[in-house]
C-alpha atoms as a PDB file:
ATOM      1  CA  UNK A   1       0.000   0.000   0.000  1.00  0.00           C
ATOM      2  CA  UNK A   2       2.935   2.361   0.848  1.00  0.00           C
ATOM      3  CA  UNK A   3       4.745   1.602  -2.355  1.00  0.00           C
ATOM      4  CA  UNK A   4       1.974   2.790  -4.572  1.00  0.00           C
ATOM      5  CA  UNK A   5       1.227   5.722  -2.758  1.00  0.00           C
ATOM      6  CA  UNK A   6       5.154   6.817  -3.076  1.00  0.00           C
ATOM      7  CA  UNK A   7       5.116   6.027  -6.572  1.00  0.00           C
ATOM      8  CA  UNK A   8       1.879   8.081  -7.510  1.00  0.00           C
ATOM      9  CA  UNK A   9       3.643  10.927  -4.937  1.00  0.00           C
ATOM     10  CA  UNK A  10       6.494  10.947  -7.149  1.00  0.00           C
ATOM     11  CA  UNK A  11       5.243  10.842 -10.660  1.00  0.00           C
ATOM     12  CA  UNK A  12       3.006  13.958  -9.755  1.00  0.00           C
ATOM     13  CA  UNK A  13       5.705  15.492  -8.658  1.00  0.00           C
ATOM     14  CA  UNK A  14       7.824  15.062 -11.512  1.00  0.00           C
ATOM     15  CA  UNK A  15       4.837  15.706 -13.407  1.00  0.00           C
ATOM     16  CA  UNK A  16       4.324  19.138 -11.691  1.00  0.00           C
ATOM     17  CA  UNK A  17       8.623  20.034 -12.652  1.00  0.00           C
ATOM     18  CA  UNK A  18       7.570  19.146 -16.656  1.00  0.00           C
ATOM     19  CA  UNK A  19       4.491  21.336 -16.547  1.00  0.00           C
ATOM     20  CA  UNK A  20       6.182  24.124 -15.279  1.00  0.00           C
ATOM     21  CA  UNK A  21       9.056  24.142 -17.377  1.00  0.00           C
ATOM     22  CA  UNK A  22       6.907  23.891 -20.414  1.00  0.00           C
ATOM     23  CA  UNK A  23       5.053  26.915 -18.644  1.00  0.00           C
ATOM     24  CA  UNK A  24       8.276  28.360 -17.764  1.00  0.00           C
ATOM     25  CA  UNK A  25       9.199  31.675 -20.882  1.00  0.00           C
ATOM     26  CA  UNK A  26      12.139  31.420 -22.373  1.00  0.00           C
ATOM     27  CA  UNK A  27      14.405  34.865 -21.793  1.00  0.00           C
ATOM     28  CA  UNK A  28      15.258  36.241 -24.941  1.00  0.00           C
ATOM     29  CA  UNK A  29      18.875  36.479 -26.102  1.00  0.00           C
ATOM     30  CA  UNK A  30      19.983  39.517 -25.610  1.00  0.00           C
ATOM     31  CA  UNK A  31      23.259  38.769 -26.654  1.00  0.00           C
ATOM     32  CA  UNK A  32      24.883  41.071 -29.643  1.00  0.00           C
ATOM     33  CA  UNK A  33      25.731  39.699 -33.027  1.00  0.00           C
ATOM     34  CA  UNK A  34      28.753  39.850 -34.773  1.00  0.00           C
ATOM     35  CA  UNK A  35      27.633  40.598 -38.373  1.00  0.00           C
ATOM     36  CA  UNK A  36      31.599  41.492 -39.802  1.00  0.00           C
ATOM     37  CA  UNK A  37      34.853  40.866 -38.673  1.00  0.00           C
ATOM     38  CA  UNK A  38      37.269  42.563 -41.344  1.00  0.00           C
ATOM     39  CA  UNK A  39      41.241  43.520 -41.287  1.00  0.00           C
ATOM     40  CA  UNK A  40      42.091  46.680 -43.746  1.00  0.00           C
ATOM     41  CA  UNK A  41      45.404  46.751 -44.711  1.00  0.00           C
ATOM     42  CA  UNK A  42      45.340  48.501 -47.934  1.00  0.00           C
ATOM     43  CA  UNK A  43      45.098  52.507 -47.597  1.00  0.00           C
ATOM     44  CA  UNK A  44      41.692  52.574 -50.091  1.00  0.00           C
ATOM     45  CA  UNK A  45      40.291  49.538 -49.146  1.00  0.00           C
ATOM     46  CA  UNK A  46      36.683  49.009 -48.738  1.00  0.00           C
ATOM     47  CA  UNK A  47      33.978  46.440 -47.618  1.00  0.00           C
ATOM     48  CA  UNK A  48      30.169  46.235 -48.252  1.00  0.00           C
ATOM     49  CA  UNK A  49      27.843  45.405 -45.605  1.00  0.00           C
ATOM     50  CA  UNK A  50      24.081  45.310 -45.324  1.00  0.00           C
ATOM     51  CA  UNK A  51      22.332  47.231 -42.585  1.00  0.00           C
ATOM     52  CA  UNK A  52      18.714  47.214 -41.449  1.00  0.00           C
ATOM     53  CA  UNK A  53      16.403  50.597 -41.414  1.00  0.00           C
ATOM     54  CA  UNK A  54      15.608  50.749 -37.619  1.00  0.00           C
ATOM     55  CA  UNK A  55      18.411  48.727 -36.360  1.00  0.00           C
ATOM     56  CA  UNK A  56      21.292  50.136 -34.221  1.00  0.00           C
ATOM     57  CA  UNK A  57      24.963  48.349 -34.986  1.00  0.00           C
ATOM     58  CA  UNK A  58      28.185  49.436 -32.380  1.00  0.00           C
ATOM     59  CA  UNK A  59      31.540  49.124 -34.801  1.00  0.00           C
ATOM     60  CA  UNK A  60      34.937  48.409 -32.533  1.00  0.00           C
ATOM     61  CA  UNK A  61      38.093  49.536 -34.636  1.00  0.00           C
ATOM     62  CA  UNK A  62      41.041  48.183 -33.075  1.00  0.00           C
ATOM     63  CA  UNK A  63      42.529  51.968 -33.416  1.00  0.00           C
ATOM     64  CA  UNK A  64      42.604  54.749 -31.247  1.00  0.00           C
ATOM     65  CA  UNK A  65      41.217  57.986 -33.064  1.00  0.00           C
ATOM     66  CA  UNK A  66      39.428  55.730 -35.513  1.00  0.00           C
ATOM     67  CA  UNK A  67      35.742  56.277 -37.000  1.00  0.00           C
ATOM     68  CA  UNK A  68      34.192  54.960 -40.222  1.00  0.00           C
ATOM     69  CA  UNK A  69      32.961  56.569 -43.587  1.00  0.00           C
ATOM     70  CA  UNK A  70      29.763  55.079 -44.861  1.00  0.00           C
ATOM     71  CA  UNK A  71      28.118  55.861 -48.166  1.00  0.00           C
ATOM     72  CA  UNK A  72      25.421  53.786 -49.623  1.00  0.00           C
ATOM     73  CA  UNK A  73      26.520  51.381 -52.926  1.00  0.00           C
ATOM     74  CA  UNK A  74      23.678  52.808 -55.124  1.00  0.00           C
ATOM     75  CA  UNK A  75      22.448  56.125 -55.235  1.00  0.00           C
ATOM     76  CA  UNK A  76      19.618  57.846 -54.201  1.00  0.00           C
ATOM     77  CA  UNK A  77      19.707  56.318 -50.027  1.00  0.00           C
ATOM     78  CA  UNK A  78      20.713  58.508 -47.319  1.00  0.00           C
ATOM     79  CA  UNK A  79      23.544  57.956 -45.192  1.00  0.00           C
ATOM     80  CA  UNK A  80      23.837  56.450 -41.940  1.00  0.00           C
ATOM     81  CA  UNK A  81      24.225  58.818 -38.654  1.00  0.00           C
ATOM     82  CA  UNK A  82      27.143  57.567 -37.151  1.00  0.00           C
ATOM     83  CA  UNK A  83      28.070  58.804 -33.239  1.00  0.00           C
ATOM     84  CA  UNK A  84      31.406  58.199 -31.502  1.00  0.00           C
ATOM     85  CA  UNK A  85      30.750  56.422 -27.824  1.00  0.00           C
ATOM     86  CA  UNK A  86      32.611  55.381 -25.251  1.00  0.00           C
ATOM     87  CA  UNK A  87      31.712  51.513 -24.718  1.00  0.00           C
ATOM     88  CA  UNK A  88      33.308  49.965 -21.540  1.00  0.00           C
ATOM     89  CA  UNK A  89      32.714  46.361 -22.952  1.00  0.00           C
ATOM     90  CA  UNK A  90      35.361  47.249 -25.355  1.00  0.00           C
ATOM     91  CA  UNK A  91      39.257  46.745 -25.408  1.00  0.00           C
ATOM     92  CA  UNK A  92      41.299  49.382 -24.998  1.00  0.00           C
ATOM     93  CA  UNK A  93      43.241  51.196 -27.319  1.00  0.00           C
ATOM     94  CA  UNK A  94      40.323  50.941 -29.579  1.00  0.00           C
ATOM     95  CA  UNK A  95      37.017  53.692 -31.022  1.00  0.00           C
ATOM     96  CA  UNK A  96      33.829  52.447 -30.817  1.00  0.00           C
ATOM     97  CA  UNK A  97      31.037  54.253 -32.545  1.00  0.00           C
ATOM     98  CA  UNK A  98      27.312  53.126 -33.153  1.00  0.00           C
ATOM     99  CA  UNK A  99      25.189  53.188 -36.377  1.00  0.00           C
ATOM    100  CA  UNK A 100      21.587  54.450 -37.276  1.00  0.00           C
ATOM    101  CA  UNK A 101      20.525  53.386 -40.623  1.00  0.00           C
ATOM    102  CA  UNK A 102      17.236  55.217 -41.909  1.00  0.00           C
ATOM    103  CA  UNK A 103      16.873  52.511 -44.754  1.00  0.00           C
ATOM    104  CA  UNK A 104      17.392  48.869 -45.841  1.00  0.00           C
ATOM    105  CA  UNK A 105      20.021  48.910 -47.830  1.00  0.00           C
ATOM    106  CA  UNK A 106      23.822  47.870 -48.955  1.00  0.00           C
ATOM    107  CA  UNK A 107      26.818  50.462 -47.729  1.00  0.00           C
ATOM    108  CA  UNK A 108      30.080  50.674 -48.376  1.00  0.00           C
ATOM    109  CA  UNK A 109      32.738  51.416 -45.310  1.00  0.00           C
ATOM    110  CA  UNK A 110      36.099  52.609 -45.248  1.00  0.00           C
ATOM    111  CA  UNK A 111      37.913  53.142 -42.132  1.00  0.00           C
ATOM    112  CA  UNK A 112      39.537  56.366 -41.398  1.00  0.00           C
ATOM    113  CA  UNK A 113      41.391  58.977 -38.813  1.00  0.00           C
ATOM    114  CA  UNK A 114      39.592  61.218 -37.471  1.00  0.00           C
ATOM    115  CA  UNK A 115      41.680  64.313 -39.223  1.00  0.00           C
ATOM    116  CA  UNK A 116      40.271  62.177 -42.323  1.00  0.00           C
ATOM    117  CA  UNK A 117      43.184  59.806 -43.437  1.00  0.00           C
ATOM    118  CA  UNK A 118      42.563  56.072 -44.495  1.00  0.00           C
ATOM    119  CA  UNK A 119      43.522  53.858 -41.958  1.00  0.00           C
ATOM    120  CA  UNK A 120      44.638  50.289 -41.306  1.00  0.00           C
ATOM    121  CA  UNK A 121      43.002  48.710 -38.688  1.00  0.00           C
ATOM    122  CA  UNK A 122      40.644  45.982 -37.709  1.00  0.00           C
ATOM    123  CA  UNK A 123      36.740  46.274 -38.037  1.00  0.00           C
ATOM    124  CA  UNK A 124      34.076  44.194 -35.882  1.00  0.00           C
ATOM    125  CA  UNK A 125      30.516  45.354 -36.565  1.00  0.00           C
ATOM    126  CA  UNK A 126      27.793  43.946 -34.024  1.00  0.00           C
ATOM    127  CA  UNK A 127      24.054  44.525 -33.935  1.00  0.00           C
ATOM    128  CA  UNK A 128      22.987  46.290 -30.389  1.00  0.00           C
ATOM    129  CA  UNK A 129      20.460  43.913 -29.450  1.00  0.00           C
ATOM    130  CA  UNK A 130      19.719  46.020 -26.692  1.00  0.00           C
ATOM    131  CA  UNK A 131      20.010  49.493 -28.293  1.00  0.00           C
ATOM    132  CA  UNK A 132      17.402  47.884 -31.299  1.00  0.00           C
ATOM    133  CA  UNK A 133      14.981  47.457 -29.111  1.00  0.00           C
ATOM    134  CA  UNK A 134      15.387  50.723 -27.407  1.00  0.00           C
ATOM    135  CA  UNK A 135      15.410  52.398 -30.699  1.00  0.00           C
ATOM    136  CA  UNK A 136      12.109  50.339 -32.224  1.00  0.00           C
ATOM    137  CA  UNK A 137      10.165  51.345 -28.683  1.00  0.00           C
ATOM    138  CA  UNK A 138      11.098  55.154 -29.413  1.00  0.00           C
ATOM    139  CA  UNK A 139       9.696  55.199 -32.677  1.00  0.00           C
ATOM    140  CA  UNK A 140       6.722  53.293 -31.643  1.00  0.00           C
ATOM    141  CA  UNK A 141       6.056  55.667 -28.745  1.00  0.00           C
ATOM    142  CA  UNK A 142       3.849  58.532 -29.244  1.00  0.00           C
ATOM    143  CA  UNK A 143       5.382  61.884 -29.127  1.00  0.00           C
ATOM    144  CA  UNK A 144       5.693  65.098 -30.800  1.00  0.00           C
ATOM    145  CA  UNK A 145       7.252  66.611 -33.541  1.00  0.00           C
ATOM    146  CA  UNK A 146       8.395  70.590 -32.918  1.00  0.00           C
ATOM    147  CA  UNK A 147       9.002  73.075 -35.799  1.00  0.00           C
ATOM    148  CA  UNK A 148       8.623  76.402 -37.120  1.00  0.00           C
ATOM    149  CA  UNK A 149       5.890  77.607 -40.104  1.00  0.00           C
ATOM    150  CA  UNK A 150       5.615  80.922 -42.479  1.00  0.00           C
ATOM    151  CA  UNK A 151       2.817  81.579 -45.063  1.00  0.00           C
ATOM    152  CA  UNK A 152       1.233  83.834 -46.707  1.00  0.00           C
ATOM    153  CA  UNK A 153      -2.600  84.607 -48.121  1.00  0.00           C
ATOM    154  CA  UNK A 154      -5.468  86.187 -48.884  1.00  0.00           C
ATOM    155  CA  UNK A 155      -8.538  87.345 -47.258  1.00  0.00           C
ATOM    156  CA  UNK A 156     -11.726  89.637 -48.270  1.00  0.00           C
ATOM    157  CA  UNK A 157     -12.080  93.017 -46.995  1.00  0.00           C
ATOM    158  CA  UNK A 158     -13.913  93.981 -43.941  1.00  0.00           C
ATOM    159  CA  UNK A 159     -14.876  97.405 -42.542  1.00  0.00           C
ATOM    160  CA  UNK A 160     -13.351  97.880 -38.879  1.00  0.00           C
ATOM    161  CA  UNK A 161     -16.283 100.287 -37.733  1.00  0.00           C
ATOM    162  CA  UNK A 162     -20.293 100.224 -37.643  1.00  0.00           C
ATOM    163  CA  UNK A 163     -20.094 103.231 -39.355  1.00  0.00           C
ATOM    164  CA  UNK A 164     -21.176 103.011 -42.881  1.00  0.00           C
ATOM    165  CA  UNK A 165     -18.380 103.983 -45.167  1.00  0.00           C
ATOM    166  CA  UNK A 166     -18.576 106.503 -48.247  1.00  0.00           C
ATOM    167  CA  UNK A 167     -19.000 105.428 -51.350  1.00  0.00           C
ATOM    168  CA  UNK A 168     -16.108 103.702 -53.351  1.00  0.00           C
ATOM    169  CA  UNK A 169     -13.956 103.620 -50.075  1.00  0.00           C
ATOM    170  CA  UNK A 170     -15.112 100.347 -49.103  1.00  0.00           C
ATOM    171  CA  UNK A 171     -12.145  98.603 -48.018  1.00  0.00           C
ATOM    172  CA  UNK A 172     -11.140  95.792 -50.656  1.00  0.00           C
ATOM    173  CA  UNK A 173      -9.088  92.025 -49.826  1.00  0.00           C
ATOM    174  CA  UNK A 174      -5.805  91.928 -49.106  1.00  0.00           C
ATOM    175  CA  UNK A 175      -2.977  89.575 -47.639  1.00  0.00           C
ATOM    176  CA  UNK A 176      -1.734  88.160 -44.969  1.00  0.00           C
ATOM    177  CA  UNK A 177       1.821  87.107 -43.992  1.00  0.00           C
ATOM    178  CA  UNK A 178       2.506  84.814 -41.111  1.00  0.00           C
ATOM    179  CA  UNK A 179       4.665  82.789 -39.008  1.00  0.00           C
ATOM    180  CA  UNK A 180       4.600  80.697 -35.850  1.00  0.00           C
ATOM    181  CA  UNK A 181       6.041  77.871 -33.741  1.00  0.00           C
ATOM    182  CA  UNK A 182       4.095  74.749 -34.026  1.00  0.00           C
ATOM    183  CA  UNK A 183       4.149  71.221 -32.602  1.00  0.00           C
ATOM    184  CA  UNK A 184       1.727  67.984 -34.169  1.00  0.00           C
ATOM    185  CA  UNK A 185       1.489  64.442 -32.364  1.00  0.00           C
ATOM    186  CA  UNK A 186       4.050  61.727 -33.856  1.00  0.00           C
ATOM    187  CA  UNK A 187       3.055  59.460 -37.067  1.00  0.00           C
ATOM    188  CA  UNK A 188       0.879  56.413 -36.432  1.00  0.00           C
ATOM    189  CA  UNK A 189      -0.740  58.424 -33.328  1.00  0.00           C
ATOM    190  CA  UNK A 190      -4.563  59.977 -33.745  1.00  0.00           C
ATOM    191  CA  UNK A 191      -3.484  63.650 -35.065  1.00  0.00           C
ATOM    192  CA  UNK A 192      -3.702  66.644 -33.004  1.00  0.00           C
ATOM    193  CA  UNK A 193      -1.231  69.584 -33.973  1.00  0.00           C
ATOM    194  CA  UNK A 194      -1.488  73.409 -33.454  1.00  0.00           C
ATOM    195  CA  UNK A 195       0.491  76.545 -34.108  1.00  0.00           C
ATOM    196  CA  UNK A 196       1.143  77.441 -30.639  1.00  0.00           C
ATOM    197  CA  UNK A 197       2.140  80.706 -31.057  1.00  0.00           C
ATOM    198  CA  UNK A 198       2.118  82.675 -34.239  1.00  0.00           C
ATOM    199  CA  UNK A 199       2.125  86.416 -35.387  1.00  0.00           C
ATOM    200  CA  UNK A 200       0.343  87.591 -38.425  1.00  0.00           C
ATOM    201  CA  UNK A 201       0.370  90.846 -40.177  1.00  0.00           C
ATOM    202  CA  UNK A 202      -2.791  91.421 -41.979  1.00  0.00           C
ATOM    203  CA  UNK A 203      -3.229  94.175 -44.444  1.00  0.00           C
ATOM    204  CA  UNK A 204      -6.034  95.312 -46.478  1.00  0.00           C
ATOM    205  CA  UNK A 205      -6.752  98.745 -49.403  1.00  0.00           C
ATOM    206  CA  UNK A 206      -8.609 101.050 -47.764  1.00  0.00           C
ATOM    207  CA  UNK A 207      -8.486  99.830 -43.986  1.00  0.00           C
ATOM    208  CA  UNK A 208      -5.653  99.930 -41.784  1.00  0.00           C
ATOM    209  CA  UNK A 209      -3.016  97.100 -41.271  1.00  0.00           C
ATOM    210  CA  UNK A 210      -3.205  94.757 -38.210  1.00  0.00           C
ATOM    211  CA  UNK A 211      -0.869  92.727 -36.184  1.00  0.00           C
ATOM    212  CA  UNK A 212      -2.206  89.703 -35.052  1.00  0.00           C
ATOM    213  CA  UNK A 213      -1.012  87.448 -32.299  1.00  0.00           C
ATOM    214  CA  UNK A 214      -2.654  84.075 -32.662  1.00  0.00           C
ATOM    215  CA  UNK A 215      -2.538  80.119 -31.606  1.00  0.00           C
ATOM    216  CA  UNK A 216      -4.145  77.438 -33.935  1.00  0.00           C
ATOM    217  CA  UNK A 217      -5.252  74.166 -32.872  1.00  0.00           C
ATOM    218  CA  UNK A 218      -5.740  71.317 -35.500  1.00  0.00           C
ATOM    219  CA  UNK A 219      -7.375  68.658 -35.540  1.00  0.00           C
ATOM    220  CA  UNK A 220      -6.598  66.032 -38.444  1.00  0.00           C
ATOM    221  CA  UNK A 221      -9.912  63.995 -39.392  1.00  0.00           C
ATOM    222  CA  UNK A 222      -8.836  62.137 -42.283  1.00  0.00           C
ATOM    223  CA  UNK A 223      -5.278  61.218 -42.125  1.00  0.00           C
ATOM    224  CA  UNK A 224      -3.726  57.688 -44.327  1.00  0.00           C
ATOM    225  CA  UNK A 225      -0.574  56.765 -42.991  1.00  0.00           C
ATOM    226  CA  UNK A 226       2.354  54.879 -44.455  1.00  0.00           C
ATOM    227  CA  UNK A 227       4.418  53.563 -41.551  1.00  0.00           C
ATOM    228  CA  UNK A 228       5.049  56.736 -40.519  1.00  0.00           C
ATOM    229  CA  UNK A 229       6.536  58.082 -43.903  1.00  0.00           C
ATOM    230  CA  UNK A 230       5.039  60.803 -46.191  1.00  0.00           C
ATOM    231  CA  UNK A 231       1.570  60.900 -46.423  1.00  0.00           C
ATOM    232  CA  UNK A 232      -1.559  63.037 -46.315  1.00  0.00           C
ATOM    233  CA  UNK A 233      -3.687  65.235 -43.870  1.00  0.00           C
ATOM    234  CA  UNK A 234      -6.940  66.750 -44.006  1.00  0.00           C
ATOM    235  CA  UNK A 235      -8.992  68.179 -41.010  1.00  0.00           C
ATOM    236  CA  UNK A 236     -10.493  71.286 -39.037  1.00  0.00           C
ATOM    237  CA  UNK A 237      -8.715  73.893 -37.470  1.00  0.00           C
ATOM    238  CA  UNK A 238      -9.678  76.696 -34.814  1.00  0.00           C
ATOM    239  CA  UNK A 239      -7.684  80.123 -34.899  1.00  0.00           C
ATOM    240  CA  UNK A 240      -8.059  83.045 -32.210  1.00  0.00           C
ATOM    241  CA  UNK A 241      -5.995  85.780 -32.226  1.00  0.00           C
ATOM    242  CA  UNK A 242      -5.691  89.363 -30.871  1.00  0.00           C
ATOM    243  CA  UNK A 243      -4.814  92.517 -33.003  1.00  0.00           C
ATOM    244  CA  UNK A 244      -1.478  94.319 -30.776  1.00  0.00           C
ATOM    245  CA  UNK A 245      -0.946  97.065 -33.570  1.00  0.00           C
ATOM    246  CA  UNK A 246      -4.357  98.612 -33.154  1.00  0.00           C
ATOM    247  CA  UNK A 247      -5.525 101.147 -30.571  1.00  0.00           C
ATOM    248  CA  UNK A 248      -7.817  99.754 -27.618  1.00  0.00           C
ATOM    249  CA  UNK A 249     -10.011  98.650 -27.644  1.00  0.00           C
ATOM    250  CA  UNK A 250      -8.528  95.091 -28.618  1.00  0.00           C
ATOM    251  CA  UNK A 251      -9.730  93.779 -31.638  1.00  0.00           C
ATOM    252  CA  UNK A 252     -10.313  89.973 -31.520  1.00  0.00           C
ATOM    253  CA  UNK A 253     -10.251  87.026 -34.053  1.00  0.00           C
ATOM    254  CA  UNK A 254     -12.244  83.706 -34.259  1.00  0.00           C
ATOM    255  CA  UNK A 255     -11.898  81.985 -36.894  1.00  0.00           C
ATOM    256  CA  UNK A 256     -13.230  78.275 -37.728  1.00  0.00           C
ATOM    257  CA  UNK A 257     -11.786  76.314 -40.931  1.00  0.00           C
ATOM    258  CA  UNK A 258     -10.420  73.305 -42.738  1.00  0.00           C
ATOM    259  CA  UNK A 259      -6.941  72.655 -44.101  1.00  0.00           C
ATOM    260  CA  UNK A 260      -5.487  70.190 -46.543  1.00  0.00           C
ATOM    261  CA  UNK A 261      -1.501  68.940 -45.499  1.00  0.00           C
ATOM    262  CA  UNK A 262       1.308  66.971 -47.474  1.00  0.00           C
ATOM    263  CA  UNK A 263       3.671  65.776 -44.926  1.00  0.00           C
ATOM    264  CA  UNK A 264       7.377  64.908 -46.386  1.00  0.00           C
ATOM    265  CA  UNK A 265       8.783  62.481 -44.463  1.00  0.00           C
ATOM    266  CA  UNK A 266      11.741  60.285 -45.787  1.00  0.00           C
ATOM    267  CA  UNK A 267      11.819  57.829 -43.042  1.00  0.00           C
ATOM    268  CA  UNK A 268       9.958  57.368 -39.358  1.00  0.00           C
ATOM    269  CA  UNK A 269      12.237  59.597 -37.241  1.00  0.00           C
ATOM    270  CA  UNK A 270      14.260  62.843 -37.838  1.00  0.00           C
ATOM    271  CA  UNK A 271      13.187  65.983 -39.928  1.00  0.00           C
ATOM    272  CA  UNK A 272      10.320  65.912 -41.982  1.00  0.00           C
ATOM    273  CA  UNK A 273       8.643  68.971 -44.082  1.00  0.00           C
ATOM    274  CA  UNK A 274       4.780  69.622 -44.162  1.00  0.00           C
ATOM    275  CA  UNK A 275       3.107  71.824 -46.951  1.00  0.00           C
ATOM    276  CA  UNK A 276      -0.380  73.029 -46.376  1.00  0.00           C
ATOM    277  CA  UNK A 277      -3.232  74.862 -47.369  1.00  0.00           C
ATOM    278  CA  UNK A 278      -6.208  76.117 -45.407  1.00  0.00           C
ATOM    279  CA  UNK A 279      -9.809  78.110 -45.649  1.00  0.00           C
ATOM    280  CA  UNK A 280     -11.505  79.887 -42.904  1.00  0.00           C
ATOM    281  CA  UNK A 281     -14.153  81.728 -41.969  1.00  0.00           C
ATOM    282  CA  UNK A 282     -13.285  84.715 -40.081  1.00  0.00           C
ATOM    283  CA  UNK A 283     -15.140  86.778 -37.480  1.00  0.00           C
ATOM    284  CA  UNK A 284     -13.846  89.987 -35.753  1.00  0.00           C
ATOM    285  CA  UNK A 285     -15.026  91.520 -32.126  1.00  0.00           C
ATOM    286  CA  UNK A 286     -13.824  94.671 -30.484  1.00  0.00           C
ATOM    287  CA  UNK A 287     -14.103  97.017 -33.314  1.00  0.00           C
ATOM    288  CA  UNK A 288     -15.161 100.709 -31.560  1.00  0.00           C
ATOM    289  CA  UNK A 289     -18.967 101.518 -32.569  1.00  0.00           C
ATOM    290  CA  UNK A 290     -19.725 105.178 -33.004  1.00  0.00           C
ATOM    291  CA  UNK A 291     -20.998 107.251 -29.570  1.00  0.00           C
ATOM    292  CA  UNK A 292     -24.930 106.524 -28.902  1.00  0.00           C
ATOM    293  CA  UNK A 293     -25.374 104.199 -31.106  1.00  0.00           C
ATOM    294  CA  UNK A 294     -27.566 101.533 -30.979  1.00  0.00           C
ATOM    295  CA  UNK A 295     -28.790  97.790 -32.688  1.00  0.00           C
ATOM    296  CA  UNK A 296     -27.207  94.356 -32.723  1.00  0.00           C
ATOM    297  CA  UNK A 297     -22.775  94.257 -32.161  1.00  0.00           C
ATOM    298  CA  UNK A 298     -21.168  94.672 -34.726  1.00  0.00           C
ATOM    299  CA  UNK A 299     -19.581  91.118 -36.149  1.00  0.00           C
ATOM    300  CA  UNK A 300     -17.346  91.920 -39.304  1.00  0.00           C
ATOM    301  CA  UNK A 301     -16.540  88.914 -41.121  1.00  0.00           C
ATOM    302  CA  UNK A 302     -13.593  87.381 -43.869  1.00  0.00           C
ATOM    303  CA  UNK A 303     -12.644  84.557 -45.525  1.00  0.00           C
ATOM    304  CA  UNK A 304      -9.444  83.501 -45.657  1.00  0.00           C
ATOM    305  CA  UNK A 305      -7.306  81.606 -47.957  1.00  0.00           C
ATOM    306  CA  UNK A 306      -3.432  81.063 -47.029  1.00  0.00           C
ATOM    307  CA  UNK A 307      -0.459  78.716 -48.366  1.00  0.00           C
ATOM    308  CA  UNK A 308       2.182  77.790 -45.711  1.00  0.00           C
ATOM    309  CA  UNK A 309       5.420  75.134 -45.503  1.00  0.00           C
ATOM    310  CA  UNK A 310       6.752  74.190 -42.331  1.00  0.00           C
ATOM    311  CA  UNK A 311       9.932  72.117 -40.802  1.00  0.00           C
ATOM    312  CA  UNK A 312       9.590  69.803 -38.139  1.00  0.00           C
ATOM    313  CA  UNK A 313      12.072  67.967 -35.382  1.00  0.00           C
END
């Protein structure tokens, strides 16, 4: 009777160790890996690699003042960044830097001094395990891009007073000229952007000039994305702004609209250039009404049409 019972004791129990370690995730290998181990010898010499857009790869040359010249084998694909470190898992006596491809693609590397002189030394490329994965979570994160816009436009006149003005001096359209510092959500995120703050100078025949200062939200309704690369924008903005040129009392602007973007983007991090196009409807407040008068405020309104490019970090 005991015997059994110690037997079926033991077989759960070794059943219970199997379970677990079938239960049990594997840690992933975190280990780097060596993808070329080259000597140069010759002064020109050169050797072709392939690196991987989003990877990061840490290069050990066996030199002290050492660093690498990259240029990809066909034309048309941007460079690598490449960034000197200091990497204590390395010998000493050597340079270590790290790579940043933007693009899949095939490179060529020469090794060189840093005053810019080929160099004979040995090469050992890895790929940062570690630093990949780091690098794939930032551009995965939401964030925001920061950057700086200037346009230009056109708007119908209005008349700045209630009272009625003579005939055939009716102020006419005229342009406006702007700039401001803007920020937008990251690709692959729901779109939100706005010009945070922005100064416009808005003039017009037969009325005098004004000086706006103005923020912008932006919302982006319809917005296809391509992994974060160039692609289009369309949604509805919101503009108020406040005339600083003008005597009090302030004028004020509210203005309601749509806009139309192209944003440039050659791969899913780093600069990117955005070229737009907006409408809006324009309505002004704080316009001095003549002495005694009377009837419903007075509400000029515009429309708007204006062009703009902008750069973004």
């Amino acid at each position: 009777m005991l015997r059994p019972a110690l037997a079926a004791a033991l077989l759960l129990v070794c059943l219970s160790m199997a379970l677990h370690a079938q239960a049990r995730p594997e840690s992933a290998d975190s280990a780097d890996v060596l993808v070329l181990d080259h000597d140069f010898s010759a002064g020109d010499e050169l050797v072709r690699i392939f690196l991987a857009d989003g990877q990061v790869y840490r290069a050990e040359l066996s030199s002290t003042d050492a660093t690498l010249q990259l240029s990809p084998r066909y034309s048309g694909r941007r460079i690598p960044r490449i960034y000197p470190i200091s990497d204590p898992r390395s010998p000493s006596g050597s340079s270590v830097v790290e790579i940043y491809p933007d693009e899949d693609g095939e490179y060529e590397i020469r090794t060189i001094s840093m005053q810019g002189s080929r160099l004979s030394t040995r090469l050992r490329i890895y790929r940062d395990i570690a630093g990949s994965r780091r690098r794939v979570a930032a551009a995965e994160k939401p964030g925001w891009d920061l950057g700086v816009e200037v346009g230009g436009g056109w708007h119908s006149g209005f008349v700045q007073t209630s009272v009625v003005p003579a005939i055939g001096s009716e102020p006419n359209g005229g342009t406006d000229l702007e700039a401001c510092l803007s920020a937008r959500s990251a690709p692959k995120t729901p779109r939100f952007g706005m010009c945070v703050l922005g100064v416009s100078n808005q003039a017009q025949s037969g009325a005098p000039s004004m000086l706006w200062v103005y923020t912008e939200p932006r919302l982006g309704v319809l917005r296809p994305d391509r992994n974060g690369y160039s692609s289009w924008e369309a949604g509805a903005l919101f503009r108020f702004g406040v005339d600083i040129k003008s005597a009090t009392p302030t004028a004020r602007m509210f203005a309601p609209g749509v806009f139309l973007s192209r944003h440039i983007r050659n791969s899913r991090q780093g600069t990117s250039w955005s070229l737009q196009m907006s409408y809006s409807w324009a309505f002004f407040k704080g316009f001095k009404k003549p002495a005694f008068s009377t009837g419903d405020a007075f509400t000029p309104k515009s429309h708007r049409i204006s062009f703009g490019v902008g750069w973004y970090r």
